[in-house]
Protein backbone atom coordinates (compact mmCIF):
# COMPACT_ATOMS: atom_id res chain seq x y z
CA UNK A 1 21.21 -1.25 45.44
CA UNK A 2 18.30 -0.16 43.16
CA UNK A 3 14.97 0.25 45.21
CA UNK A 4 11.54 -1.86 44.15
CA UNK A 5 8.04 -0.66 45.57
CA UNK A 6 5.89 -3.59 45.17
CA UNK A 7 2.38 -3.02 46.09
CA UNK A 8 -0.86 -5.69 45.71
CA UNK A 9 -3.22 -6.82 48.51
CA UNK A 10 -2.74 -9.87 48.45
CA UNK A 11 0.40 -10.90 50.49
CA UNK A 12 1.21 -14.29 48.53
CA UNK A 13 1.59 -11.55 45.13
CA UNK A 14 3.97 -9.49 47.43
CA UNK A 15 5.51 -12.07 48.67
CA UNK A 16 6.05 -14.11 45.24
CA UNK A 17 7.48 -10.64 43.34
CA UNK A 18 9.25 -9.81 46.61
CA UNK A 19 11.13 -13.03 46.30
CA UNK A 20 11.49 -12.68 42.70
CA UNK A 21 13.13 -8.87 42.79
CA UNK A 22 15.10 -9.50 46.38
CA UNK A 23 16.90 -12.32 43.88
CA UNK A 24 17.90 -10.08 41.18
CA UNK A 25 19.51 -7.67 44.03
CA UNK A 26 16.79 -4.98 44.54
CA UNK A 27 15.64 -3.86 48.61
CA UNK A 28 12.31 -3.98 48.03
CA UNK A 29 9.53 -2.11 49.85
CA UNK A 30 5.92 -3.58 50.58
CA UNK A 31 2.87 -1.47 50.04
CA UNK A 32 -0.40 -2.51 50.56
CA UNK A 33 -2.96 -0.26 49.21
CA UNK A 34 -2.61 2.87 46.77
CA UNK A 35 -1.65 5.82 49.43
CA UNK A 36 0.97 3.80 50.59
CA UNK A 37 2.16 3.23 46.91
CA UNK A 38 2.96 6.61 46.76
CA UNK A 39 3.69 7.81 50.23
CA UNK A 40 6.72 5.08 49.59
CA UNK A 41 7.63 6.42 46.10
CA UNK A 42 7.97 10.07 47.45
CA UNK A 43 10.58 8.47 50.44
CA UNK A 44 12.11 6.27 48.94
CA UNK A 45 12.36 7.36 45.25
CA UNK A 46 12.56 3.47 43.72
CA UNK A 47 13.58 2.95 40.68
CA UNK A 48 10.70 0.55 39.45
CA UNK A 49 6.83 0.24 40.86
CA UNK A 50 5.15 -3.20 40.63
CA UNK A 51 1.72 -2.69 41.17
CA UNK A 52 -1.69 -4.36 41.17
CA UNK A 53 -4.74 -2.47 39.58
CA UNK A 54 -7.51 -3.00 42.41
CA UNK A 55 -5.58 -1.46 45.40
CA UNK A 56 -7.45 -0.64 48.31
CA UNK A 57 -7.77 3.26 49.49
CA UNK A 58 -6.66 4.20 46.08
CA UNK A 59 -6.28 1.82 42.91
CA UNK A 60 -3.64 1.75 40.92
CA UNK A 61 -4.45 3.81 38.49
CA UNK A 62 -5.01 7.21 40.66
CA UNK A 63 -1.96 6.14 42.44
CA UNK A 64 -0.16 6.15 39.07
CA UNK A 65 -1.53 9.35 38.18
CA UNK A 66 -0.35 10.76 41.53
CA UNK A 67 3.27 9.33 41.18
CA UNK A 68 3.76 11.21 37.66
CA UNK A 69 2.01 14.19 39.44
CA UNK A 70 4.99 13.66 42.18
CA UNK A 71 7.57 16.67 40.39
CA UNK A 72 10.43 16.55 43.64
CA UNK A 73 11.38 12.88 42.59
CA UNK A 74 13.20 10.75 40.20
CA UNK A 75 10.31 9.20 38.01
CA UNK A 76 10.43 5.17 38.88
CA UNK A 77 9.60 2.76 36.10
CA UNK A 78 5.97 1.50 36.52
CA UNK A 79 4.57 -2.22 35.89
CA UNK A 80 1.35 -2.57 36.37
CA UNK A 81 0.69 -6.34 37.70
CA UNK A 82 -2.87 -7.50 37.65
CA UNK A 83 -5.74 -9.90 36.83
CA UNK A 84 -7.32 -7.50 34.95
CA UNK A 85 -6.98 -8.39 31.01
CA UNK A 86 -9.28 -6.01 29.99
CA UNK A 87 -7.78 -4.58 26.41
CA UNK A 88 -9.29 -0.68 27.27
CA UNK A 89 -7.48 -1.12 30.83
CA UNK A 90 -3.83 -2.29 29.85
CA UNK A 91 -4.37 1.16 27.25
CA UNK A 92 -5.46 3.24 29.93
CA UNK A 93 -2.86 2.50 32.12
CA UNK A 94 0.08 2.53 28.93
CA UNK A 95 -1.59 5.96 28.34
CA UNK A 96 -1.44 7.17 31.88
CA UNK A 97 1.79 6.85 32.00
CA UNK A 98 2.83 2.88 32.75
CA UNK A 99 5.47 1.38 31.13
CA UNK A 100 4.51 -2.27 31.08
CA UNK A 101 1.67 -4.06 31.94
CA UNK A 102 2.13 -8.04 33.63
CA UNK A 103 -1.21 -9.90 33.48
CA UNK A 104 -1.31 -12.83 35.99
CA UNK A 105 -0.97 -15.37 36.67
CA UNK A 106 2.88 -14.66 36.12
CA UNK A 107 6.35 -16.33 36.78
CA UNK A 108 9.76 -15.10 37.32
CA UNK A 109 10.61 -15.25 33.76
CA UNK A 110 7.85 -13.00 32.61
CA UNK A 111 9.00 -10.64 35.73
CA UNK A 112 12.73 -11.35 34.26
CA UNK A 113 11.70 -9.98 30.56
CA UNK A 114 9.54 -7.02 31.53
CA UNK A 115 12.08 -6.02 33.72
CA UNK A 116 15.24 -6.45 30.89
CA UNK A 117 13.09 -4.85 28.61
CA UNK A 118 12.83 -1.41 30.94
CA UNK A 119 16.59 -1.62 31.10
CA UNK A 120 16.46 -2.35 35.04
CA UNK A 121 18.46 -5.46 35.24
């Protein structure tokens, strides 16, 4: 069973994409801040990140940057998830090394297509 790091803090997000990847048959792993984000891509080696931009500790961002730093692991698949809409940011974060960007609000179909897309389901 392919492993899904979803990380946001709010815990209706996690709770809504938890539901939505535990349904499409992924064990999914709850992080709640960016050091956690990648302290549970380095043990668990998932293959796809869902994560929010404003993450507490660490934002999403650095933590991206420090999961493409991570060299001992298989890379995951990263999907950024977030209220922020702001053109410069969704390039940023395409540029840093994300490979989609979901702006909310979202629903499972969006989730659904992103995901086919990156060749995960």
């Amino acid at each position: 069973m392919a492993k899904c790091v979803i990380a946001d803090d709010s815990r209706i997000i996690r709770m809504l994409l938890s539901k939505i990847m535990a349904n499409l048959n992924f064990e999914v792993i709850e992080a709640e801040d960016g050091e956690e984000v990648v302290e549970m891509v380095e043990l668990n080696e998932p293959a796809v990140v869902i994560m929010d931009w404003r993450l507490p500790v660490l934002d999403g961002i650095d933590a991206l940057y420090k999961i493409r730093s991570l060299k001992k692991i298989k890379q995951p698949k990263v999907m950024f998830c977030s209220s922020l809409v702001d053109v410069d940011k969704i390039r940023e974060a395409l540029d840093g090394g994300a490979d989609d960007y979901i702006m909310k609000p979202f629903d499972e179909e969006i989730v659904i297509t992103k995901l086919e897309i990156l060749g995960l389901i």
